[in-house]
PDB file of N, CA and C in Angstrom:
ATOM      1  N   UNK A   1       6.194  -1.061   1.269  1.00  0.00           N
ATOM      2  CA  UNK A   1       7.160  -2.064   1.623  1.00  0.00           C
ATOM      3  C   UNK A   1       7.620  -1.776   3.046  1.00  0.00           C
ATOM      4  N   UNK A   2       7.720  -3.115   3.726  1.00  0.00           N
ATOM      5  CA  UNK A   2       8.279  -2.714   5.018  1.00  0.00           C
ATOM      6  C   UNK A   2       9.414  -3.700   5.098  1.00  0.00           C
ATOM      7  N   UNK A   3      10.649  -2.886   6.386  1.00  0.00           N
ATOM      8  CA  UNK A   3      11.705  -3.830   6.214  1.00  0.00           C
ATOM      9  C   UNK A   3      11.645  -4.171   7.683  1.00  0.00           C
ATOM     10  N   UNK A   4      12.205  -5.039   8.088  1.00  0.00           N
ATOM     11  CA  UNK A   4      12.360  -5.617   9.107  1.00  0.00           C
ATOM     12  C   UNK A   4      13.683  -5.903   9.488  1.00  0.00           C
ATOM     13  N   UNK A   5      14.643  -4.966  10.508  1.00  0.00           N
ATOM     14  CA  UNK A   5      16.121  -6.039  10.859  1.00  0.00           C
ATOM     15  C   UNK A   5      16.488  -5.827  12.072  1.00  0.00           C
ATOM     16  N   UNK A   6      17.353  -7.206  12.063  1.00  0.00           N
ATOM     17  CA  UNK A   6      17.403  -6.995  14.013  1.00  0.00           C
ATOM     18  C   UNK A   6      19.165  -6.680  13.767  1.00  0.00           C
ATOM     19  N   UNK A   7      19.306  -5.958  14.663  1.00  0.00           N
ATOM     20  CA  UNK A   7      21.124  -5.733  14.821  1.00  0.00           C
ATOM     21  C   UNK A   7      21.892  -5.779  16.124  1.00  0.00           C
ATOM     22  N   UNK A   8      22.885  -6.051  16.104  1.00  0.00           N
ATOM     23  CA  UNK A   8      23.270  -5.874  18.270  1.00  0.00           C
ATOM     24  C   UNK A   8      23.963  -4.416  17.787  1.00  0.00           C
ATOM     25  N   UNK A   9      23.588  -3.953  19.136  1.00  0.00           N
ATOM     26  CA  UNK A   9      24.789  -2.218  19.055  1.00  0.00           C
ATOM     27  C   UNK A   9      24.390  -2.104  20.560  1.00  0.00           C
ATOM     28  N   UNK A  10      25.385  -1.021  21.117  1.00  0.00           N
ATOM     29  CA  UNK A  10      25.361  -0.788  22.144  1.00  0.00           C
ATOM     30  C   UNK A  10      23.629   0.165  23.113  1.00  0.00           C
ATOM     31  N   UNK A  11      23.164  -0.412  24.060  1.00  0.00           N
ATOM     32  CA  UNK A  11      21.760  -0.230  24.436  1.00  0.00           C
ATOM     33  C   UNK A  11      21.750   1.881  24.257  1.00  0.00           C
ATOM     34  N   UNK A  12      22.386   2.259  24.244  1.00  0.00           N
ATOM     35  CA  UNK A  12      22.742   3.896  24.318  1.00  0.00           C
ATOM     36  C   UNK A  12      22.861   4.401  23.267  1.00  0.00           C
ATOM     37  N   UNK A  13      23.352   3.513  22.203  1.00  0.00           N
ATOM     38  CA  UNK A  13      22.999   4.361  20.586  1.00  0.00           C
ATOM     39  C   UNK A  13      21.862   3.549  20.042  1.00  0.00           C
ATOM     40  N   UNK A  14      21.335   3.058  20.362  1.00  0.00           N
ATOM     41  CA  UNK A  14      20.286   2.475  19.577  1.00  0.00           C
ATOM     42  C   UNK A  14      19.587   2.942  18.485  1.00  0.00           C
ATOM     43  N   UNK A  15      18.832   4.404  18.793  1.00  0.00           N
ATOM     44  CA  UNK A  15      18.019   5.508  17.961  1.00  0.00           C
ATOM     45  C   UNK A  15      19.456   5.916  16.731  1.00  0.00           C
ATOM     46  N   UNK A  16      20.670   6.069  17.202  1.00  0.00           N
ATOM     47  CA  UNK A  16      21.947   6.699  16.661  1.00  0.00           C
ATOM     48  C   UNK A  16      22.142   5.378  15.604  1.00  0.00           C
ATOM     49  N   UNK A  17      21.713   4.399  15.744  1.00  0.00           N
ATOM     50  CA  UNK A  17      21.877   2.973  14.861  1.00  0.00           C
ATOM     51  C   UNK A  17      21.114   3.581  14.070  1.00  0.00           C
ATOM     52  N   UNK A  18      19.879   3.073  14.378  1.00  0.00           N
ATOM     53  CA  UNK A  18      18.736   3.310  13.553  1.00  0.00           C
ATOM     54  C   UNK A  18      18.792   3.947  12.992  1.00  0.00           C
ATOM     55  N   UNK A  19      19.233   4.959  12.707  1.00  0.00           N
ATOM     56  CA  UNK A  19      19.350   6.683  12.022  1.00  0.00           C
ATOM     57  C   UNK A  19      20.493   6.053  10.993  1.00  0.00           C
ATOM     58  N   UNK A  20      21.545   5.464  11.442  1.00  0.00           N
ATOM     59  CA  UNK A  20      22.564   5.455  10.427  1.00  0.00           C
ATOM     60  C   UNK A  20      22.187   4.227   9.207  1.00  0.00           C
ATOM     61  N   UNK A  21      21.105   3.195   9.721  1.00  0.00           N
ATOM     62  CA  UNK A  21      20.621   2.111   8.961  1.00  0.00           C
ATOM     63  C   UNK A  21      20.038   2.747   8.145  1.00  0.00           C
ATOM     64  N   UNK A  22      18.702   3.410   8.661  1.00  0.00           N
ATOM     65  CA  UNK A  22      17.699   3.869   7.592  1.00  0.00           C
ATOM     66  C   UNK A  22      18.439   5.020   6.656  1.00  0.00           C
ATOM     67  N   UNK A  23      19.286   5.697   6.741  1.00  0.00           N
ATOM     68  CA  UNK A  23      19.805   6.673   5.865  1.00  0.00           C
ATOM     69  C   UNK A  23      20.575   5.981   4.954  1.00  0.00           C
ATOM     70  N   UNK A  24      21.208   5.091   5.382  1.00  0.00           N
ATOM     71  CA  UNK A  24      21.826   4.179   4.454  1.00  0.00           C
ATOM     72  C   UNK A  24      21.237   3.051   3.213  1.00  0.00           C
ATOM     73  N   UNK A  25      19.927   2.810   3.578  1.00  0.00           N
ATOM     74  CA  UNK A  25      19.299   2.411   3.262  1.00  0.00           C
ATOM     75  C   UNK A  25      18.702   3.297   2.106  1.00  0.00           C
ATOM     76  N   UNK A  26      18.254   3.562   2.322  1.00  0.00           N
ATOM     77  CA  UNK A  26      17.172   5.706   1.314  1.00  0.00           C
ATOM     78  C   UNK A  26      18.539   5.564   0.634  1.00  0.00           C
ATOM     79  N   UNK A  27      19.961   5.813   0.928  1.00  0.00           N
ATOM     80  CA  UNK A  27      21.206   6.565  -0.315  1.00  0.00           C
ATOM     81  C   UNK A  27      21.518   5.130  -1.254  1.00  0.00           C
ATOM     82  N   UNK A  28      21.092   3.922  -0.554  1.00  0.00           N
ATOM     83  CA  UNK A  28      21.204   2.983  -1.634  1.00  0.00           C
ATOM     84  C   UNK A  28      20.746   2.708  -2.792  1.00  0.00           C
ATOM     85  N   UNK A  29      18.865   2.380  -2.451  1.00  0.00           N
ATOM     86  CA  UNK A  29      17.845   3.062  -3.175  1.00  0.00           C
ATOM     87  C   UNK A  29      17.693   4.257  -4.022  1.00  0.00           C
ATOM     88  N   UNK A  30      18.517   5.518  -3.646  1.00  0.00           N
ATOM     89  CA  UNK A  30      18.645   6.745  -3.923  1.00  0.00           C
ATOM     90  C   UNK A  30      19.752   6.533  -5.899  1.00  0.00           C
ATOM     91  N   UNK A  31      20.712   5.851  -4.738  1.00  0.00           N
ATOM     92  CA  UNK A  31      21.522   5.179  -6.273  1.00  0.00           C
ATOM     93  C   UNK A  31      20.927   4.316  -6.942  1.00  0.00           C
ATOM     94  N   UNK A  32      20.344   3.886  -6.971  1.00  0.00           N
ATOM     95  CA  UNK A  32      19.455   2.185  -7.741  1.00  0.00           C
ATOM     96  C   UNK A  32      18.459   3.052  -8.981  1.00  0.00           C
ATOM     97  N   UNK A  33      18.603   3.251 -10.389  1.00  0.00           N
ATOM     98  CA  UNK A  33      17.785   3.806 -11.258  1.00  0.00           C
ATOM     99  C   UNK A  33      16.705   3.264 -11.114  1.00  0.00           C
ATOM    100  N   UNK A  34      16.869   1.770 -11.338  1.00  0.00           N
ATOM    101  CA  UNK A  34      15.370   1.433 -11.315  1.00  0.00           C
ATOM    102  C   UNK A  34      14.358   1.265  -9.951  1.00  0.00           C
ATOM    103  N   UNK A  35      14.639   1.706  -9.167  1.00  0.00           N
ATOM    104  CA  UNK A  35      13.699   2.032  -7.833  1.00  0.00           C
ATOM    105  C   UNK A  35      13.148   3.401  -7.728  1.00  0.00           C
ATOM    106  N   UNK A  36      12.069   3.445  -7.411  1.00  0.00           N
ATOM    107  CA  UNK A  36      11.596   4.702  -7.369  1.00  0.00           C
ATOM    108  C   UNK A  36      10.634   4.503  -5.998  1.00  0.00           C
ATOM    109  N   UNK A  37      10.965   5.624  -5.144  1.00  0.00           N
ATOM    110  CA  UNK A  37       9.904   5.491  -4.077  1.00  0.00           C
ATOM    111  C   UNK A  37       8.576   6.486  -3.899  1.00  0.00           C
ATOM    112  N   UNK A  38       7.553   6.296  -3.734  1.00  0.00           N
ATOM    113  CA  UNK A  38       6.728   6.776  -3.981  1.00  0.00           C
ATOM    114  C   UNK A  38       5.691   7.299  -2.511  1.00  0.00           C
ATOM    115  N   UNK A  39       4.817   8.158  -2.227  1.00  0.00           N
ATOM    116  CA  UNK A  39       4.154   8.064  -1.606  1.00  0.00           C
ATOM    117  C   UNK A  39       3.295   7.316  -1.154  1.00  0.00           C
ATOM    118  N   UNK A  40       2.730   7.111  -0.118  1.00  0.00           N
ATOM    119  CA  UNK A  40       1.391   6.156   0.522  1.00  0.00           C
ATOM    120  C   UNK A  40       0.172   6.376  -0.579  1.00  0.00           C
ATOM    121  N   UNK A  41      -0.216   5.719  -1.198  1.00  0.00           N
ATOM    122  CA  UNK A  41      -1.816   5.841  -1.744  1.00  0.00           C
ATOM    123  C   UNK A  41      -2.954   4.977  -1.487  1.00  0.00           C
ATOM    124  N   UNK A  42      -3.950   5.595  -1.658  1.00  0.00           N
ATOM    125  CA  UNK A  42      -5.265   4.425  -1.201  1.00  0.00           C
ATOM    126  C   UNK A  42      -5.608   4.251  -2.939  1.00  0.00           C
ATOM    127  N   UNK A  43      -6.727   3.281  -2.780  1.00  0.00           N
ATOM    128  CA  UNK A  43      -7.650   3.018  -4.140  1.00  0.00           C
ATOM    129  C   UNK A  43      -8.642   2.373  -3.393  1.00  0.00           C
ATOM    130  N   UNK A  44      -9.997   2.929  -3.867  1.00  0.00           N
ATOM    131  CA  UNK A  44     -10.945   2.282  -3.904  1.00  0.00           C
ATOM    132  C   UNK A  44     -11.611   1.660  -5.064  1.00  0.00           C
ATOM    133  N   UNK A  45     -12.354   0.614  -4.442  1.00  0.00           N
ATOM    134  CA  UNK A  45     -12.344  -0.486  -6.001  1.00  0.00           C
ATOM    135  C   UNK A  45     -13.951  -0.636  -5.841  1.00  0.00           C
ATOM    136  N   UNK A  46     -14.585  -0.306  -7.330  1.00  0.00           N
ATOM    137  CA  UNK A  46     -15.867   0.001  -7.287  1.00  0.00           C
ATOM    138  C   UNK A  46     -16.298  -1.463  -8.375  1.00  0.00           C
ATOM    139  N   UNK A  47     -16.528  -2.411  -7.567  1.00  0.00           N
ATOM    140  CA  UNK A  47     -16.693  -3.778  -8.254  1.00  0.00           C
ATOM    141  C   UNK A  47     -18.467  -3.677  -8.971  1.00  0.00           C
ATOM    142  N   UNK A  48     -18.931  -3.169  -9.072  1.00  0.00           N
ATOM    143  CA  UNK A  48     -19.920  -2.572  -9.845  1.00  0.00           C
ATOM    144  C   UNK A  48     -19.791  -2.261 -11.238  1.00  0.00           C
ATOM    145  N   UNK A  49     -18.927  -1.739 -10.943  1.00  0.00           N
ATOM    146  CA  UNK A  49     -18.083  -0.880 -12.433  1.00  0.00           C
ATOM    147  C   UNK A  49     -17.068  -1.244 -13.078  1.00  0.00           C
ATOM    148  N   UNK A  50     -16.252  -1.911 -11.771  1.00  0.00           N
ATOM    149  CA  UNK A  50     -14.194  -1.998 -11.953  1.00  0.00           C
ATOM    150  C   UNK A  50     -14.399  -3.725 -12.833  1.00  0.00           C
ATOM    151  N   UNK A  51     -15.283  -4.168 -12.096  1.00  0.00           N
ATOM    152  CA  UNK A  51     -15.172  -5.987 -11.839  1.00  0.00           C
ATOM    153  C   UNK A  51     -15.570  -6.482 -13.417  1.00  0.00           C
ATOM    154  N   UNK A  52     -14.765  -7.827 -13.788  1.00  0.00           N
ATOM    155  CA  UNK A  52     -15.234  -8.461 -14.959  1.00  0.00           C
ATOM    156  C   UNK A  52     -16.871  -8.681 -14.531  1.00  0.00           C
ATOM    157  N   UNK A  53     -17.505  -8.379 -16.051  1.00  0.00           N
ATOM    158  CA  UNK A  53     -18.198  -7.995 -16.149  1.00  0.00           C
ATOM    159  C   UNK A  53     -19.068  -9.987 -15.743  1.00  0.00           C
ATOM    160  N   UNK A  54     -18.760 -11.006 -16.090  1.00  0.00           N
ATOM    161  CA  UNK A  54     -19.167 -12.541 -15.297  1.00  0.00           C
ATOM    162  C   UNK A  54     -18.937 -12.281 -13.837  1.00  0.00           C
ATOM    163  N   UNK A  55     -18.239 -11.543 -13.046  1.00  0.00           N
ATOM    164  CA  UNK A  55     -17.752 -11.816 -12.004  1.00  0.00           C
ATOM    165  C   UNK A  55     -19.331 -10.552 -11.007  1.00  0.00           C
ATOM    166  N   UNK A  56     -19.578  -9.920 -12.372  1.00  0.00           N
ATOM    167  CA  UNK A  56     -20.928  -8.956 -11.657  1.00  0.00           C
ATOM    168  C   UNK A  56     -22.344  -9.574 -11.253  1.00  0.00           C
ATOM    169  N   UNK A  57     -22.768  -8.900  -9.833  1.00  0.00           N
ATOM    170  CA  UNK A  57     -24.271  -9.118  -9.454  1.00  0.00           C
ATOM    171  C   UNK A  57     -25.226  -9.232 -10.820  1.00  0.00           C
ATOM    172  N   UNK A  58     -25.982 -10.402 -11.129  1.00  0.00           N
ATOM    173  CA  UNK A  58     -27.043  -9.388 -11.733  1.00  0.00           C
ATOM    174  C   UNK A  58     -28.321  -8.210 -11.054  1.00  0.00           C
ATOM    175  N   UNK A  59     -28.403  -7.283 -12.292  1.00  0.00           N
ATOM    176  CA  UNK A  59     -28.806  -6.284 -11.861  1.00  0.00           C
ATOM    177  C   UNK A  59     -30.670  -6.573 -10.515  1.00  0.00           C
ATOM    178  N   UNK A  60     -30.940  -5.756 -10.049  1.00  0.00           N
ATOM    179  CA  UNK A  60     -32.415  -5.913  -9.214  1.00  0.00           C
ATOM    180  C   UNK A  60     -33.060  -6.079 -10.320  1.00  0.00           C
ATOM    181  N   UNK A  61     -34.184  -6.758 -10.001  1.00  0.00           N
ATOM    182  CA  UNK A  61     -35.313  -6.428 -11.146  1.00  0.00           C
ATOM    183  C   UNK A  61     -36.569  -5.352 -10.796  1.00  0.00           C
ATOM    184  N   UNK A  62     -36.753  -4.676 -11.613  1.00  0.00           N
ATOM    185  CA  UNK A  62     -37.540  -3.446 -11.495  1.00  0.00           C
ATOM    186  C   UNK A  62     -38.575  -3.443 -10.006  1.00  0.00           C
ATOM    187  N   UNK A  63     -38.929  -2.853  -9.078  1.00  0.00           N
ATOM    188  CA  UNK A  63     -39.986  -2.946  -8.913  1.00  0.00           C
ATOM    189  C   UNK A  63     -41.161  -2.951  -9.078  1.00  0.00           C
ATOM    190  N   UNK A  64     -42.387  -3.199  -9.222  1.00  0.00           N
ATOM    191  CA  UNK A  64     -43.761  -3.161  -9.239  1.00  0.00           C
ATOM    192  C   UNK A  64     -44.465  -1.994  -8.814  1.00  0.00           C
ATOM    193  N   UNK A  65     -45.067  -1.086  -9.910  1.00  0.00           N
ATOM    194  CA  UNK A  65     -45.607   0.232  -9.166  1.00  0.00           C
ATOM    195  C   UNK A  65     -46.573  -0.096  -8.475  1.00  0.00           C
ATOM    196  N   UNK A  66     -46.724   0.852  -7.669  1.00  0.00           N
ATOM    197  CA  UNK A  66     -48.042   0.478  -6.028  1.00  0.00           C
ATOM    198  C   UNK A  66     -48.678   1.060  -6.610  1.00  0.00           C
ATOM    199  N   UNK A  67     -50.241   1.210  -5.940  1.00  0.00           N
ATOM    200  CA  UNK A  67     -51.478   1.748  -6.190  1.00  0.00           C
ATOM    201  C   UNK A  67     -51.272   2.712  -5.020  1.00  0.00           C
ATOM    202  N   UNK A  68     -51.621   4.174  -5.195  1.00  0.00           N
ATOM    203  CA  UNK A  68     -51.291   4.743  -3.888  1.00  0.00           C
ATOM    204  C   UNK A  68     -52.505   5.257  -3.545  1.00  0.00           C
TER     205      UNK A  68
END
């Protein structure tokens, strides 16, 4: 989740804003039971395997053995 906010404060505390928003923000959340914040994660999605099974390639068809 990302937040986005614009605020006026003086051009010299700016970073000193910011600091007091985002902390305020985290102790709100912090109180809220049902929020939980979690780390960054990836997933990779193996549509081979993962995907309804109509929504799959059909498979290659065999090749033809060569004469070698």
């Amino acid at each position: 989740m990302a937040l986005t906010l614009r605020y006026l404060c003086p051009v010299r505390r700016r970073r000193s804003f910011a600091h007091l928003i985002n902390e305020g923000i985290l102790e709100d959340f912090a109180r809220e039971k049902s929020i939980s914040l979690a780390y960054p994660t990836t997933r990779f999605y193996d549509a081979l395997h993962e995907d309804k099974p109509a929504l799959r390639a059909p498979p290659a068809p065999p090749k033809p053995p060569t004469d070698g």
